[in-house]
C-alpha atoms as a PDB file:
ATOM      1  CA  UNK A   1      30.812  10.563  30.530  1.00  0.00           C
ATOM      2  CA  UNK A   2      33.550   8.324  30.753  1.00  0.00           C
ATOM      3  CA  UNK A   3      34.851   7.301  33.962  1.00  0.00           C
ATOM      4  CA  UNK A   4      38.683   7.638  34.905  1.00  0.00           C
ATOM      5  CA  UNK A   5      40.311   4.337  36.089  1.00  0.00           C
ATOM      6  CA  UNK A   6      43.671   5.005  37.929  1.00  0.00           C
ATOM      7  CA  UNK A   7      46.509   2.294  38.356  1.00  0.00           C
ATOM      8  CA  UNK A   8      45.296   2.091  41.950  1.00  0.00           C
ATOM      9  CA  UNK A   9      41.595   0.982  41.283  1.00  0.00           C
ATOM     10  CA  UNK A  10      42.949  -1.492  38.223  1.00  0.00           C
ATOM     11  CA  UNK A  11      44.461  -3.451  40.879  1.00  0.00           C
ATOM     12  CA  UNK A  12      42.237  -3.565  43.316  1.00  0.00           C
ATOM     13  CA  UNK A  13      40.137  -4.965  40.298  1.00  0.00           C
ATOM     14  CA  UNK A  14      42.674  -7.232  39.487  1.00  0.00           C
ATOM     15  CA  UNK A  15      43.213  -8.678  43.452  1.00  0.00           C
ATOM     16  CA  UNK A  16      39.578  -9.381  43.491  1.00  0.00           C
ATOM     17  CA  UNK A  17      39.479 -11.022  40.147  1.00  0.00           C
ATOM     18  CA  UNK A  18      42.301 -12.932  41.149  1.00  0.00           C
ATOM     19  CA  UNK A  19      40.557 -14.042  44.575  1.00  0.00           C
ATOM     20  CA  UNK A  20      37.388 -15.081  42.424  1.00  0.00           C
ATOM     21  CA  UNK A  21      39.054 -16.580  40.220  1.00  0.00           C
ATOM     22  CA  UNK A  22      40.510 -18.751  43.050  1.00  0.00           C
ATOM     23  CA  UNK A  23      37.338 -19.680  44.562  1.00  0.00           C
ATOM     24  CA  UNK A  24      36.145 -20.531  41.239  1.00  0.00           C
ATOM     25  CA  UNK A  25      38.739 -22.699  40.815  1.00  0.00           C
ATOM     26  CA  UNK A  26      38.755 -24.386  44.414  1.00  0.00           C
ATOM     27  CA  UNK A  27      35.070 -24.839  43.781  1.00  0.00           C
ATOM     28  CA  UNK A  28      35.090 -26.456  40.264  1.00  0.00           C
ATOM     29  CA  UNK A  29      37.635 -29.046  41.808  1.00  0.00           C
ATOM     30  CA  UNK A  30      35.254 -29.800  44.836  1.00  0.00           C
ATOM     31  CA  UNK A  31      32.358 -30.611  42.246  1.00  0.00           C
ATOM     32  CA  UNK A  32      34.768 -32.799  40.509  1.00  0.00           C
ATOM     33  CA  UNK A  33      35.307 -34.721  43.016  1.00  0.00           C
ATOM     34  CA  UNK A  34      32.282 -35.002  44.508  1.00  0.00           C
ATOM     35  CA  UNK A  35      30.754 -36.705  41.417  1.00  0.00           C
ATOM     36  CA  UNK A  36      34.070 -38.799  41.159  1.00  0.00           C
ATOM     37  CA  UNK A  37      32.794 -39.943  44.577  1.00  0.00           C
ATOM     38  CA  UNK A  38      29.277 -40.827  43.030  1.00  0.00           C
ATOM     39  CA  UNK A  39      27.674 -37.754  45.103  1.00  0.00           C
ATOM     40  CA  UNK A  40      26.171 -34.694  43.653  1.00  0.00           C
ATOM     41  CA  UNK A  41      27.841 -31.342  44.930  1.00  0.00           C
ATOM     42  CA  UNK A  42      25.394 -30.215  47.245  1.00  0.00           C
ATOM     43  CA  UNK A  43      25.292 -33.332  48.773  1.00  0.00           C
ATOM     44  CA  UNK A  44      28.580 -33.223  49.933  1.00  0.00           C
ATOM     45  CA  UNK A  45      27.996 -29.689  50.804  1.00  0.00           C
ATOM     46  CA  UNK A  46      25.241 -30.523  53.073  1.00  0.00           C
ATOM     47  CA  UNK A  47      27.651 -33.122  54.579  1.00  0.00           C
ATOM     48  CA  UNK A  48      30.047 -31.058  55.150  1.00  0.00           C
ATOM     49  CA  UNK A  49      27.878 -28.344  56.574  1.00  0.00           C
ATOM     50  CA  UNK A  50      26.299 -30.906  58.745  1.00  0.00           C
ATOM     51  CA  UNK A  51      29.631 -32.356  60.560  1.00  0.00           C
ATOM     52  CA  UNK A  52      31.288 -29.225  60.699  1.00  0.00           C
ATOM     53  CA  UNK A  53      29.014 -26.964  63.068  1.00  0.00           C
ATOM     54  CA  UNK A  54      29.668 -25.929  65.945  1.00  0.00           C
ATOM     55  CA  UNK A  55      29.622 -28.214  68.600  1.00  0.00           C
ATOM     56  CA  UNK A  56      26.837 -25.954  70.734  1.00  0.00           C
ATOM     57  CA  UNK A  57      25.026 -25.389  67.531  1.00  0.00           C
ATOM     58  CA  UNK A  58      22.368 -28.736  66.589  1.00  0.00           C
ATOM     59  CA  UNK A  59      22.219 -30.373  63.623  1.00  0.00           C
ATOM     60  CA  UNK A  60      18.630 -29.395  61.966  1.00  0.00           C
ATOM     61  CA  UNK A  61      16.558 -28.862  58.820  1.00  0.00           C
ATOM     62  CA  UNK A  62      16.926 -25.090  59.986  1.00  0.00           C
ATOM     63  CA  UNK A  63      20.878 -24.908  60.603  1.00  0.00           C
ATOM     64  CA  UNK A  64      21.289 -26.906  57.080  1.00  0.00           C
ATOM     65  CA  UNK A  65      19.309 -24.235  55.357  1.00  0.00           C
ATOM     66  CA  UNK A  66      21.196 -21.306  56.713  1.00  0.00           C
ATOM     67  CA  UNK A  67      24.529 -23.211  56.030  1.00  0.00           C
ATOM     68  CA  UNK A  68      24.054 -23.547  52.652  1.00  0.00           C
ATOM     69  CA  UNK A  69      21.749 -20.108  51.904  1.00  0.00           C
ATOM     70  CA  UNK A  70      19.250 -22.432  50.360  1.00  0.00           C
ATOM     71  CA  UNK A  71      15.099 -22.692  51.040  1.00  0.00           C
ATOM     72  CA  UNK A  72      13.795 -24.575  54.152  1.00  0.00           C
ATOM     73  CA  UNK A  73      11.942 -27.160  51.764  1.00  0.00           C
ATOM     74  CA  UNK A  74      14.982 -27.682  49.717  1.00  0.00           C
ATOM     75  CA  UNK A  75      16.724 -28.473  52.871  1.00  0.00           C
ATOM     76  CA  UNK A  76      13.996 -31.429  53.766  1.00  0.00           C
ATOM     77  CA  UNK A  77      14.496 -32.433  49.878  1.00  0.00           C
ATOM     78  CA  UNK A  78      18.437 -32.666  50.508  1.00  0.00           C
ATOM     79  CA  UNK A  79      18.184 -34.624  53.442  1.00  0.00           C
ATOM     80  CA  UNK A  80      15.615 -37.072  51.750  1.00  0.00           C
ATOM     81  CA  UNK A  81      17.830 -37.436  49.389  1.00  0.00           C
ATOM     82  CA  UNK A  82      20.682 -38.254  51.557  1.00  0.00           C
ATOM     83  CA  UNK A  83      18.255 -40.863  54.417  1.00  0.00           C
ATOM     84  CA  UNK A  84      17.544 -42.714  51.049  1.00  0.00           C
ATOM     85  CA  UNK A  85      21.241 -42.427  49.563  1.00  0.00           C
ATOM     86  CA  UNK A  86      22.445 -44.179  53.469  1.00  0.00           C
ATOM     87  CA  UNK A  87      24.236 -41.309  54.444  1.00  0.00           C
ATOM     88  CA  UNK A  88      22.000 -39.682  56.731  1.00  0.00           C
ATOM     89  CA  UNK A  89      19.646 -40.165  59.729  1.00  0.00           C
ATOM     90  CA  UNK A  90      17.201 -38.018  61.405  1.00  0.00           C
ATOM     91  CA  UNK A  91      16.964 -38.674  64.668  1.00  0.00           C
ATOM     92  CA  UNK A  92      13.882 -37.586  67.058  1.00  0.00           C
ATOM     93  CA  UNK A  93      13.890 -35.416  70.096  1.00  0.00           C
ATOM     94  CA  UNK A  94      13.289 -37.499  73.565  1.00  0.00           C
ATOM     95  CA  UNK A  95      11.765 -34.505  74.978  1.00  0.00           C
ATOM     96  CA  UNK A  96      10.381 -32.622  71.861  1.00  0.00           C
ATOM     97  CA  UNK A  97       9.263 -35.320  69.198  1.00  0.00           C
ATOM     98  CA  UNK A  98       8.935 -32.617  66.803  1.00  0.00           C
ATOM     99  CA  UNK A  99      12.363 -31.556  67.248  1.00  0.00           C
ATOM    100  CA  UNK A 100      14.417 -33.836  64.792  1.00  0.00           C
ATOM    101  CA  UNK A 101      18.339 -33.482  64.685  1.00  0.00           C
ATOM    102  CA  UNK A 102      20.364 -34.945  61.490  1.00  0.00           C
ATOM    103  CA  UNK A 103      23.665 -37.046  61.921  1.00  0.00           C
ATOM    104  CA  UNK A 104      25.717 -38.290  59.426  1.00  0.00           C
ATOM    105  CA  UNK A 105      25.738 -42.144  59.186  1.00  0.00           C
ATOM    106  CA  UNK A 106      29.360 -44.278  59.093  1.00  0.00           C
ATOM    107  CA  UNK A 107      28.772 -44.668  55.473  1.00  0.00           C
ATOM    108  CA  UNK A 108      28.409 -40.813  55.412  1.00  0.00           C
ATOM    109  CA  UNK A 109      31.798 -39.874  57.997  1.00  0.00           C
ATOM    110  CA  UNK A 110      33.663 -41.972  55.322  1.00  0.00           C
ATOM    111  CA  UNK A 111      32.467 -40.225  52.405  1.00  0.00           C
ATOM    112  CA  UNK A 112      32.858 -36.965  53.608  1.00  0.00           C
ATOM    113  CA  UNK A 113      36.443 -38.154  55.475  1.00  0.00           C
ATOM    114  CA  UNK A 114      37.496 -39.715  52.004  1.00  0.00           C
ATOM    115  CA  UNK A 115      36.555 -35.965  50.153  1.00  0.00           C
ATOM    116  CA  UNK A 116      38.228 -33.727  52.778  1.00  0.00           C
ATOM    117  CA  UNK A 117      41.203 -35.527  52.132  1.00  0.00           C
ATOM    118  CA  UNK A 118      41.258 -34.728  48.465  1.00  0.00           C
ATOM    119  CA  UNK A 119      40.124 -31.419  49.581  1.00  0.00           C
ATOM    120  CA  UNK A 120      42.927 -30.579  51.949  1.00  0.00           C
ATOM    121  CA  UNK A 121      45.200 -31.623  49.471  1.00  0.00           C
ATOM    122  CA  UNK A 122      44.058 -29.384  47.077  1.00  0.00           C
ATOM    123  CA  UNK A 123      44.085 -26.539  49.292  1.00  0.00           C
ATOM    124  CA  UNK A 124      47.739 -26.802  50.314  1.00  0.00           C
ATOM    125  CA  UNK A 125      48.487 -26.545  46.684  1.00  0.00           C
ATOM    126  CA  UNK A 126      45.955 -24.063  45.610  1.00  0.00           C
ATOM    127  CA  UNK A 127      45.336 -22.601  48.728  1.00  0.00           C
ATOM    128  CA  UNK A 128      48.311 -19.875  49.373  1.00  0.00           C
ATOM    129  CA  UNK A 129      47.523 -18.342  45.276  1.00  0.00           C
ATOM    130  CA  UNK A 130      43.978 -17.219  47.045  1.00  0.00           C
ATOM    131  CA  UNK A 131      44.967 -16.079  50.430  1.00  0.00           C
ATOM    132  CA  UNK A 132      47.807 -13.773  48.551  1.00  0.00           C
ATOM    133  CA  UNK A 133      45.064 -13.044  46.381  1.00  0.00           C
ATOM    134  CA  UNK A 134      42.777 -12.138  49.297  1.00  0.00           C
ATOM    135  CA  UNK A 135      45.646 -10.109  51.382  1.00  0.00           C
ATOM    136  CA  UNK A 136      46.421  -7.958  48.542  1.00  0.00           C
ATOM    137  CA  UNK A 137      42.381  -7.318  48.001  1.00  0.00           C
ATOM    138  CA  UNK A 138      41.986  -6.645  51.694  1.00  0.00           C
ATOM    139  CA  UNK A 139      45.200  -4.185  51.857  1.00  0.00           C
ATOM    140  CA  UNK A 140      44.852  -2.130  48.635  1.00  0.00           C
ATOM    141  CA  UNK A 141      40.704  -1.748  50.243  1.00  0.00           C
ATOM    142  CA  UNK A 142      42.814  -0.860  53.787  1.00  0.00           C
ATOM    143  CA  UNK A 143      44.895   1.396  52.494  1.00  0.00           C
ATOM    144  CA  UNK A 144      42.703   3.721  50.614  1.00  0.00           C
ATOM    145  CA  UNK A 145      40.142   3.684  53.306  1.00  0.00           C
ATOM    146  CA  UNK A 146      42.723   5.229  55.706  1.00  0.00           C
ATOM    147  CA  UNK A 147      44.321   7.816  53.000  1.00  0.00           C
ATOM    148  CA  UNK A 148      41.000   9.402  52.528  1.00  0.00           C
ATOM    149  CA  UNK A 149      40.338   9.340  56.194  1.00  0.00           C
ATOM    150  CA  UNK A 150      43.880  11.551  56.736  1.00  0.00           C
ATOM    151  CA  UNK A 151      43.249  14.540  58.123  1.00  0.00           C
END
């Protein structure tokens, strides 16, 4: 039995196709230039992950792994990868030597400055096509949920 597609639900397809599509594209151009930078993708994404939590939130193995959805070991192989690469340090805790915090090393803050730049850029251009994208997703989804919920 063959299901019965309205004009309404094609475009709701079509806003979130349109919204992937962004992403897609926004995250094709990061990979670019993260290998342009000599860095692999994930790399920067640890980076990135790393400098931008929250300032009450500490910089571990743990928080990296949650950042990025990946495995706690392939966390500790990411940061190896970075400590050898000179773009990372682990640093011990005074009061808890098994706690061990990561920072970024100046070699690291300029790689990461010198690829949110590029990143930023690429935003402005690319970055009101997805929000429109998004908003229309989000209000079509709005809409219908309060039609149906009319009384």
């Amino acid at each position: 039995m063959a299901l019965k597609t309205s004009v309404h639900d094609r475009f709701d397809y079509q806003a979130l196709a349109d919204f992937r599509y962004g992403i897609r594209r926004f995250l094709n151009f990061s990979e670019q230039a993260a290998r342009a930078a000599g860095i692999e993708p994930q790399q920067h994404q640890a980076l990135l992950a790393i400098k931008g939590l929250p300032a009450a939130r500490n910089a571990t193995i743990g928080a990296l792994a949650e950042r990025l959805q990946i495995q706690h070991h392939s966390a500790v192989e990411l940061a190896d990868r970075l400590e050898a690469r000179g773009l990372l340090k682990r640093i011990r805790g005074r009061a808890d030597r098994r706690e061990v915090a990561l920072r970024l090393t100046r070699r690291g803050e300029e790689l990461l400055a010198e690829l949110s730049l590029s990143h930023r850029a690429e935003l402005r251009s690319a970055g009101r096509a997805l929000l429109r994208a998004l908003e229309t997703a989000m209000a079509r989804t709005y809409r219908r949920r309060v039609a149906r919920n009319k009384p």
